[in-house]
C-alpha atoms as a PDB file:
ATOM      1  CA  UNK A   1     -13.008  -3.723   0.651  1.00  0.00           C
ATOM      2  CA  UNK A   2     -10.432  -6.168  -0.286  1.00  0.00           C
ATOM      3  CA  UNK A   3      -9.804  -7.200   3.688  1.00  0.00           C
ATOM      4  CA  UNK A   4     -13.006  -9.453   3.606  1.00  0.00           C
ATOM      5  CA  UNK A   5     -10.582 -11.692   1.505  1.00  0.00           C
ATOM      6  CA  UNK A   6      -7.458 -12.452   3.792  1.00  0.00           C
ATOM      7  CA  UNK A   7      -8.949 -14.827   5.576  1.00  0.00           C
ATOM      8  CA  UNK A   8      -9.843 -16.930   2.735  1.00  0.00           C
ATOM      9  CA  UNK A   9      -6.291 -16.465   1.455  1.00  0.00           C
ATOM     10  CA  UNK A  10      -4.559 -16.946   4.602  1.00  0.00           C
ATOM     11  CA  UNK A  11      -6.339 -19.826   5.503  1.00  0.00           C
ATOM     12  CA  UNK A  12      -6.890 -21.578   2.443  1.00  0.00           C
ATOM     13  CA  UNK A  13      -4.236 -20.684  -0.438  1.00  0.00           C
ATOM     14  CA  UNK A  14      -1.530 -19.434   1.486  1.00  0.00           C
ATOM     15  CA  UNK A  15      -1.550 -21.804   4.548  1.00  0.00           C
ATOM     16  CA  UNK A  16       1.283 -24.423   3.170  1.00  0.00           C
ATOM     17  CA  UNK A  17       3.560 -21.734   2.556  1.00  0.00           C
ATOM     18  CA  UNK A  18       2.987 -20.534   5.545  1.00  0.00           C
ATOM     19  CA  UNK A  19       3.483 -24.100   7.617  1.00  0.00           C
ATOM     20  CA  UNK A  20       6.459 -24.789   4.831  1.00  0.00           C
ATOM     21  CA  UNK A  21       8.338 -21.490   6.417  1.00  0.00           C
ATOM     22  CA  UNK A  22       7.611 -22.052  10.161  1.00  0.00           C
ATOM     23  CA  UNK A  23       9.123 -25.715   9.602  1.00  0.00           C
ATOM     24  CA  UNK A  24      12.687 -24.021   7.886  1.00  0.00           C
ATOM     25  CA  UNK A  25      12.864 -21.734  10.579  1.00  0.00           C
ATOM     26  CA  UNK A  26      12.109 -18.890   8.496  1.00  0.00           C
ATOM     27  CA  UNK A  27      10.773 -15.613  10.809  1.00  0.00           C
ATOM     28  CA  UNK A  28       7.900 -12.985   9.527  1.00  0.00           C
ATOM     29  CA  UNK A  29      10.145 -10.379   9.347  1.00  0.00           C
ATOM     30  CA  UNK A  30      12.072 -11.803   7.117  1.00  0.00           C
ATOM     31  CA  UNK A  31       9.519 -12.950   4.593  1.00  0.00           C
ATOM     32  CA  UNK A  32       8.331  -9.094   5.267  1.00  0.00           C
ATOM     33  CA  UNK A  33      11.740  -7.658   3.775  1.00  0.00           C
ATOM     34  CA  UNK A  34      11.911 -10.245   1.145  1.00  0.00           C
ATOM     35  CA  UNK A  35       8.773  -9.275  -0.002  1.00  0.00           C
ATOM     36  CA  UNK A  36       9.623  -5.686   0.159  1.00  0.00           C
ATOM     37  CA  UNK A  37      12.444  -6.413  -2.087  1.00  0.00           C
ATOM     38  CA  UNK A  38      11.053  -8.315  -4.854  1.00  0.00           C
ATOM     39  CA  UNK A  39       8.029  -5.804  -5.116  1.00  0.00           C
ATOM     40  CA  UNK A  40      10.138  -2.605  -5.473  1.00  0.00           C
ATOM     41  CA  UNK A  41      12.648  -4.981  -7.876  1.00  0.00           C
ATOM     42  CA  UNK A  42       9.889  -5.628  -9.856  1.00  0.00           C
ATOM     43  CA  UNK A  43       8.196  -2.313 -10.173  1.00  0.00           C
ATOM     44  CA  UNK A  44      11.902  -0.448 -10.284  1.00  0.00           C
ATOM     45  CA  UNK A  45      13.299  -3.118 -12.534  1.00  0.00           C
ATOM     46  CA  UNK A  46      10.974  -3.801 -15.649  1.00  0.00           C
ATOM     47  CA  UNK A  47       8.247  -0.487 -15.249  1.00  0.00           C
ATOM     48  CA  UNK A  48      11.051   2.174 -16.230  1.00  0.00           C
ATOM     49  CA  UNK A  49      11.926  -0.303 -19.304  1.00  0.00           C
ATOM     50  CA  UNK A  50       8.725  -0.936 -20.502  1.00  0.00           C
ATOM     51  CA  UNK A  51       8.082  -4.549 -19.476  1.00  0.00           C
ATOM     52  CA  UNK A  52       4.869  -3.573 -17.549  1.00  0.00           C
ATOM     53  CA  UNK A  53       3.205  -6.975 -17.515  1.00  0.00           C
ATOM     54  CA  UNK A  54       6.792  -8.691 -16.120  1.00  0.00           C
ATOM     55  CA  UNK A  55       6.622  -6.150 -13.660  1.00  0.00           C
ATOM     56  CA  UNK A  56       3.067  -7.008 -12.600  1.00  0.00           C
ATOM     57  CA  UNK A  57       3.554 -10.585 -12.413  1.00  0.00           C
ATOM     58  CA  UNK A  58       6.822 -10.163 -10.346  1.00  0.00           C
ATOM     59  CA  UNK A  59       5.273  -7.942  -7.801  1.00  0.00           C
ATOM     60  CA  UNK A  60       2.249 -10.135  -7.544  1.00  0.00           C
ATOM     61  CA  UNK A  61       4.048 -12.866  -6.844  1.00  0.00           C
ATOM     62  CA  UNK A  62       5.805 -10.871  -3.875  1.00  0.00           C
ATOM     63  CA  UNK A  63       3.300  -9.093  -2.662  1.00  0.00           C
ATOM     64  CA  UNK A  64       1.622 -11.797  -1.150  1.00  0.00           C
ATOM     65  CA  UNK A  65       4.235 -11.855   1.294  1.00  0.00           C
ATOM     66  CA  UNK A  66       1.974  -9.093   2.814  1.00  0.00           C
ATOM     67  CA  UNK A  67      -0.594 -11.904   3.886  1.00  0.00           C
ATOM     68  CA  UNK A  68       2.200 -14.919   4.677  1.00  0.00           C
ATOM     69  CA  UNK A  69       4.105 -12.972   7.164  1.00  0.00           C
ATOM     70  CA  UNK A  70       1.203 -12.127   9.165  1.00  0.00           C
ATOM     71  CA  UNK A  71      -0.028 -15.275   9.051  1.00  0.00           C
ATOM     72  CA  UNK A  72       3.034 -16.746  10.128  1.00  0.00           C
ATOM     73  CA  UNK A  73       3.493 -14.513  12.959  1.00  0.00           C
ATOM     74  CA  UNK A  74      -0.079 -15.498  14.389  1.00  0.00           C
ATOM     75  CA  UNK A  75       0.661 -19.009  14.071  1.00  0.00           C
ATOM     76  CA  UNK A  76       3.850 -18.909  15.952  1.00  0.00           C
ATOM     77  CA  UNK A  77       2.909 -16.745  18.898  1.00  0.00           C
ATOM     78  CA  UNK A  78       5.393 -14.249  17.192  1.00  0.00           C
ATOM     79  CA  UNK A  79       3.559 -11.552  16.878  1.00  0.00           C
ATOM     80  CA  UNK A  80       5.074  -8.009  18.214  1.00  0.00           C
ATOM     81  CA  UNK A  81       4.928  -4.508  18.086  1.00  0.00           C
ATOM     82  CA  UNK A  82       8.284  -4.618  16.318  1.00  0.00           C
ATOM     83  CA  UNK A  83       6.795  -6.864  13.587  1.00  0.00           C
ATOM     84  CA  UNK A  84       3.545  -4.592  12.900  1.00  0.00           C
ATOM     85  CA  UNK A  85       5.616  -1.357  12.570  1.00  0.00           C
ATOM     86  CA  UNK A  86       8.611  -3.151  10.627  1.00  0.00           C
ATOM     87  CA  UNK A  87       5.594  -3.984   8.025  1.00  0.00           C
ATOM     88  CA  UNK A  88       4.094  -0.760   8.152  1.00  0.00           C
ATOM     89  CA  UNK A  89       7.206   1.278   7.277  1.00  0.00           C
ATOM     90  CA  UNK A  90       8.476  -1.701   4.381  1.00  0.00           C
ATOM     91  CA  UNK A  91       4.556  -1.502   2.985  1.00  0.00           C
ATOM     92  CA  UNK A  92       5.195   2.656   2.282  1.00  0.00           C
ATOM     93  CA  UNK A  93       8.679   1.580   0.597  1.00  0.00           C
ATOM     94  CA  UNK A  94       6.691  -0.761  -1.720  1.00  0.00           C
ATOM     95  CA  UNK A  95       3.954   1.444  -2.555  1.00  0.00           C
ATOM     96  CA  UNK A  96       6.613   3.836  -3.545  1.00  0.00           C
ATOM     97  CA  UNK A  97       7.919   1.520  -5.963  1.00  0.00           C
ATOM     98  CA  UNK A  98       4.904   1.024  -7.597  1.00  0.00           C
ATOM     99  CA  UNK A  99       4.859   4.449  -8.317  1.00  0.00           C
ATOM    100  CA  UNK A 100       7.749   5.154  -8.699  1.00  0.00           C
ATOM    101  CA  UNK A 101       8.055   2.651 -11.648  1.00  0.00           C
ATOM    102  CA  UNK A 102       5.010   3.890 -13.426  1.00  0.00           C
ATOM    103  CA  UNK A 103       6.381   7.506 -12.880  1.00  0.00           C
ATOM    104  CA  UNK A 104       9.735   6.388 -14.216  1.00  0.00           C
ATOM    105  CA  UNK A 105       7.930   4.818 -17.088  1.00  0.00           C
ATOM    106  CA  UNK A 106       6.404   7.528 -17.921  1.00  0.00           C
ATOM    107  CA  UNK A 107       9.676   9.968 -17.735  1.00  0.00           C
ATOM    108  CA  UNK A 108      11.252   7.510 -20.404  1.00  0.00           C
ATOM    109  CA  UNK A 109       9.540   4.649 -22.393  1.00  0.00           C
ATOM    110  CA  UNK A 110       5.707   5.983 -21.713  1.00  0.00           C
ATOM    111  CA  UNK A 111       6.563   9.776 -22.894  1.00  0.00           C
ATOM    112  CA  UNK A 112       4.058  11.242 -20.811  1.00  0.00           C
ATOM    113  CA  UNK A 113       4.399  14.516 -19.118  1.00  0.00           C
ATOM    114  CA  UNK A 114       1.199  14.515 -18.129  1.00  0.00           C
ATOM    115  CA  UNK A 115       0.249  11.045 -16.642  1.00  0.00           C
ATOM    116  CA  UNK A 116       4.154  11.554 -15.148  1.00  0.00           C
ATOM    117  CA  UNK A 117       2.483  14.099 -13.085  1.00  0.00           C
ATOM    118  CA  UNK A 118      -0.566  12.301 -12.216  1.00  0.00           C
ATOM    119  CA  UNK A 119       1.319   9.169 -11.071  1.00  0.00           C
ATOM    120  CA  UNK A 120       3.529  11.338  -8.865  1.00  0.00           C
ATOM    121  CA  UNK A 121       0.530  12.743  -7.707  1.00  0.00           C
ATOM    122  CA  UNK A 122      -0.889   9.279  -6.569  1.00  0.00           C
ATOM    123  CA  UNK A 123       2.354   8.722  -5.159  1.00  0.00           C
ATOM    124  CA  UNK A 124       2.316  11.389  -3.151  1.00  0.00           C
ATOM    125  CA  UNK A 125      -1.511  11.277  -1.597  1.00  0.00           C
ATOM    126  CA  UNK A 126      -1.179   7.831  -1.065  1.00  0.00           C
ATOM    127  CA  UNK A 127       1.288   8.474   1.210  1.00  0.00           C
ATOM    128  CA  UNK A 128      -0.603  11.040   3.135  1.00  0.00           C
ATOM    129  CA  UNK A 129      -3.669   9.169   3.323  1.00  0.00           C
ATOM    130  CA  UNK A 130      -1.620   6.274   5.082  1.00  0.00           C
ATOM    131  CA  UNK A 131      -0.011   9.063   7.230  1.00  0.00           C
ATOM    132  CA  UNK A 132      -3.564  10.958   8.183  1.00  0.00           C
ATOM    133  CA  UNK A 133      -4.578   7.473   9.650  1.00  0.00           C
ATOM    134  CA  UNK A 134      -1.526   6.576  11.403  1.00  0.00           C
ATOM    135  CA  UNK A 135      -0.945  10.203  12.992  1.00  0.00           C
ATOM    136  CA  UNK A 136      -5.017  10.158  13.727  1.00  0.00           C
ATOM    137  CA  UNK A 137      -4.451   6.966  15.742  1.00  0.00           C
ATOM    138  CA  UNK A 138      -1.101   8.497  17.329  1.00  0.00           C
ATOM    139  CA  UNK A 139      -2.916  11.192  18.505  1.00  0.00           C
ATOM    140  CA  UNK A 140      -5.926   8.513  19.974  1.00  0.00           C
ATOM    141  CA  UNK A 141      -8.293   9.182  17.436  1.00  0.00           C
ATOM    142  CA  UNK A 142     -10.089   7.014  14.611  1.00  0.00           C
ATOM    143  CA  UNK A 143      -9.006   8.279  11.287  1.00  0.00           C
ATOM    144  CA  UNK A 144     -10.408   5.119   9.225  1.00  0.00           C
ATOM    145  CA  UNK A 145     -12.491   5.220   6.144  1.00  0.00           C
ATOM    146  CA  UNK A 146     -12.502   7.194   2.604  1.00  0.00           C
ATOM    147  CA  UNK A 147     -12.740   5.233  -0.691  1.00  0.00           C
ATOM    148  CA  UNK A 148      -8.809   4.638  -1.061  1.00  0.00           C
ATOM    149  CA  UNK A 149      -7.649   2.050   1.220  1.00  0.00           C
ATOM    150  CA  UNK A 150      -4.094   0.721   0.376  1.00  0.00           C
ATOM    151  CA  UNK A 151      -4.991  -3.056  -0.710  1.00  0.00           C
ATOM    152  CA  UNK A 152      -7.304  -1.453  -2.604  1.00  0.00           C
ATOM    153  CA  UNK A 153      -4.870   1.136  -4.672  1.00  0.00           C
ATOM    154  CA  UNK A 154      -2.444  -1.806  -5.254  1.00  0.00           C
ATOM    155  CA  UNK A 155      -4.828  -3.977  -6.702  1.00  0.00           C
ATOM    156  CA  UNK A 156      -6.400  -1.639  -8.548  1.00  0.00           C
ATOM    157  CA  UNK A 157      -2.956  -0.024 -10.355  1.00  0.00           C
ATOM    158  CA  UNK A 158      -1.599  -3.612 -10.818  1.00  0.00           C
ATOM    159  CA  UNK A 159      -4.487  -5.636 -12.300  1.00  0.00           C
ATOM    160  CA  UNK A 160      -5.134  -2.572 -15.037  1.00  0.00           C
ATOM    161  CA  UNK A 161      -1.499  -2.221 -15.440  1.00  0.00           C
ATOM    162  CA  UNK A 162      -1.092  -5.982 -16.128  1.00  0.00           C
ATOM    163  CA  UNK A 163      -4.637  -6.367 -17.971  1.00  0.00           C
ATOM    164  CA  UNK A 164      -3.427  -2.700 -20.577  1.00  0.00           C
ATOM    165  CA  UNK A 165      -0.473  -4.251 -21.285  1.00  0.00           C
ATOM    166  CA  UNK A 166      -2.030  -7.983 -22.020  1.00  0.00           C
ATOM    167  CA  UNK A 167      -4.803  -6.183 -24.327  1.00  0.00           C
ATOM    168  CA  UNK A 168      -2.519  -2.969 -25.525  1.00  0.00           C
ATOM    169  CA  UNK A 169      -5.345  -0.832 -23.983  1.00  0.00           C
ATOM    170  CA  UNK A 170      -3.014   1.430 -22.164  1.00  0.00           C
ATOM    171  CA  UNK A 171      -6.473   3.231 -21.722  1.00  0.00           C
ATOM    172  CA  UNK A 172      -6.970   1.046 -18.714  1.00  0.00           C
ATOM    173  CA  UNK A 173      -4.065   2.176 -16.731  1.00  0.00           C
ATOM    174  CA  UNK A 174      -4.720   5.707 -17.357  1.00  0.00           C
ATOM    175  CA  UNK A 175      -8.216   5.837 -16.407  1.00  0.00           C
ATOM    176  CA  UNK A 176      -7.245   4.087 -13.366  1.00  0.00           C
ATOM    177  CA  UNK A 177      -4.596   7.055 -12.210  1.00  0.00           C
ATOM    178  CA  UNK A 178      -7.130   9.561 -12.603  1.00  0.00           C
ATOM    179  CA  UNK A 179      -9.566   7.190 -10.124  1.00  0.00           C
ATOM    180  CA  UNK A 180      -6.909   7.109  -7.744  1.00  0.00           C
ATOM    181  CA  UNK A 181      -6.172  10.460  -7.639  1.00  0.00           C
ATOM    182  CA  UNK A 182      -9.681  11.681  -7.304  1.00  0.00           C
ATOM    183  CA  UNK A 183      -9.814   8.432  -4.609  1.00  0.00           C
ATOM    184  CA  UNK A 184      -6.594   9.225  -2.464  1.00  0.00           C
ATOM    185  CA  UNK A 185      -7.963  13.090  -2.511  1.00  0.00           C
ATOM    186  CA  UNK A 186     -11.055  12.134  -1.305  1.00  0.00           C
ATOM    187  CA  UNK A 187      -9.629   9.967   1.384  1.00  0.00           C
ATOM    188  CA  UNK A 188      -7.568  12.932   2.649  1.00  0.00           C
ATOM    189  CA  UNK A 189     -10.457  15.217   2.642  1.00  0.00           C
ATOM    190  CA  UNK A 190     -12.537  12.709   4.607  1.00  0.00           C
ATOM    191  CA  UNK A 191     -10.096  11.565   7.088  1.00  0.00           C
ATOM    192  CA  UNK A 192      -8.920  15.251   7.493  1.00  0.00           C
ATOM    193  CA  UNK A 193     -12.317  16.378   8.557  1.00  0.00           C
ATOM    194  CA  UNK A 194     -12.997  13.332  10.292  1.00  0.00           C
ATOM    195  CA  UNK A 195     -10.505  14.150  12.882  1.00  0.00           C
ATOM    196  CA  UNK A 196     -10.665  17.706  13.014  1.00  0.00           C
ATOM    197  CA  UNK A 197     -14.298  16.816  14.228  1.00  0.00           C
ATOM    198  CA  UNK A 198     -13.175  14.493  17.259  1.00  0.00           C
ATOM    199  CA  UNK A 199     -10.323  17.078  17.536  1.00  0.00           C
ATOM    200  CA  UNK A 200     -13.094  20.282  18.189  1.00  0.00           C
ATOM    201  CA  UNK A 201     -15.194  17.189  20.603  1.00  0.00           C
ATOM    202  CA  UNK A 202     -11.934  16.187  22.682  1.00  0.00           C
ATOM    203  CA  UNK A 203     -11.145  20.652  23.134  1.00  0.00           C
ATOM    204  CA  UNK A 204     -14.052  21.451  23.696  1.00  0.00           C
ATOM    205  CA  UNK A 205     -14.065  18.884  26.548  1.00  0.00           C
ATOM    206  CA  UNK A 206     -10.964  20.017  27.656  1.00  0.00           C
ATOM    207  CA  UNK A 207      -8.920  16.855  27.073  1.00  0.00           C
ATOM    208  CA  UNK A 208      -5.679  17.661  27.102  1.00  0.00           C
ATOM    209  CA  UNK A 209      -3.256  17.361  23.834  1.00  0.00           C
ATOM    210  CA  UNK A 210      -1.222  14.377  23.094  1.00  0.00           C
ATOM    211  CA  UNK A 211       1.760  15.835  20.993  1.00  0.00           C
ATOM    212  CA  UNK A 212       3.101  18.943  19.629  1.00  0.00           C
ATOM    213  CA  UNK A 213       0.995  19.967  16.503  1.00  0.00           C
ATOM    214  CA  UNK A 214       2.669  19.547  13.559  1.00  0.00           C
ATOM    215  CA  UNK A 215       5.389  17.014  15.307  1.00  0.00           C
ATOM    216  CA  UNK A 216       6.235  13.926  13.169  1.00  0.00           C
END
């Protein structure tokens, strides 16, 4: 949903930054870790202590890194395979974060067994539904769709997170876990059965198998 948007942000908001880094020599995997860092700082930093709107400003500001180092990579001719899977696997370690703050918070300043649970949960699923996808495409199949796609998850955690603790309506952030657990279980469902149909087509045509099952 929120993809439609990158282009407007890339090429309009973001595009001095962008120019400003090519010119100090700065590479798109670097702005990628950097990124990385600051988001999991944030959410690792000020979630567990209670400072959830510090949190949610710090990893906003970061997390647009997502957007620059692409962008920068495009615009250089730098683009790579390297680059694309080096973003990949620092995007999971971010998500993490996120959740792994809230879940933190939660364990200690939020007092929350249960919404302890139901962030871990999110944790969790999110992960899988990023997995089902990339294993789907591994495998040369099209695992894309569901109602939980990852820009979507992160904005949707951050700007209730931020807007609960601007208002004191930690209402906000908790109805929000509960959507994206029912989401990110949904996405699994549907991606799950989404594959297992081209899986039946591809047997039943005799093609043979690409991996091991179960390998990782």
């Amino acid at each position: 949903m929120l993809d439609r948007f990158k282009g407007f942000w890339q090429g309009v908001v973001l595009l001095p930054i962008v120019k400003l880094f090519l010119r100090l020599g700065i590479s798109p995997d670097t702005v990628t870790l950097v990124g990385t860092l600051g988001v999991c700082a944030g959410a690792l930093v000020f979630f567990p202590q209670g400072e959830l709107l510090i949190g949610v400003l710090v990893i906003t500001a970061f997390v647009f890194s997502d957007l620059v180092d692409g962008q920068m990579a495009r615009m250089s001719g730098r683009s790579s395979k390297f680059g694309a899977f080096w973003d990949s696997t620092l995007d999971r370690f971010g998500d993490g974060a996120i959740f792994g703050g809230l879940a933190l918070y939660f364990a200690g300043e939020g007092d929350s067994y249960l919404y302890l649970c139901v962030t871990l949960y999110c944790l969790v699923m999110g992960s899988v539904t990023s997995y089902a996808r990339a294993r789907a495409e591994s495998l040369g199949m099209d695992a894309k769709g569901g109602i939980a796609e990852r820009a979507d998850r992160l904005v949707a955690i951050l700007v209730m997170t931020g807007l609960g603790a601007i208002f004191d309506v930690p209402e906000l952030m908790f109805v929000t876990l509960w959507v994206l657990a029912f989401a990110n279980t949904y996405t699994v469902v549907f991606r799950v059965l989404k594959v297992r149909r081209q899986a039946l087509a591809l047997d039943a045509a005799g093609a043979p198998a690409t991996d091991a099952p179960g390998s990782a």
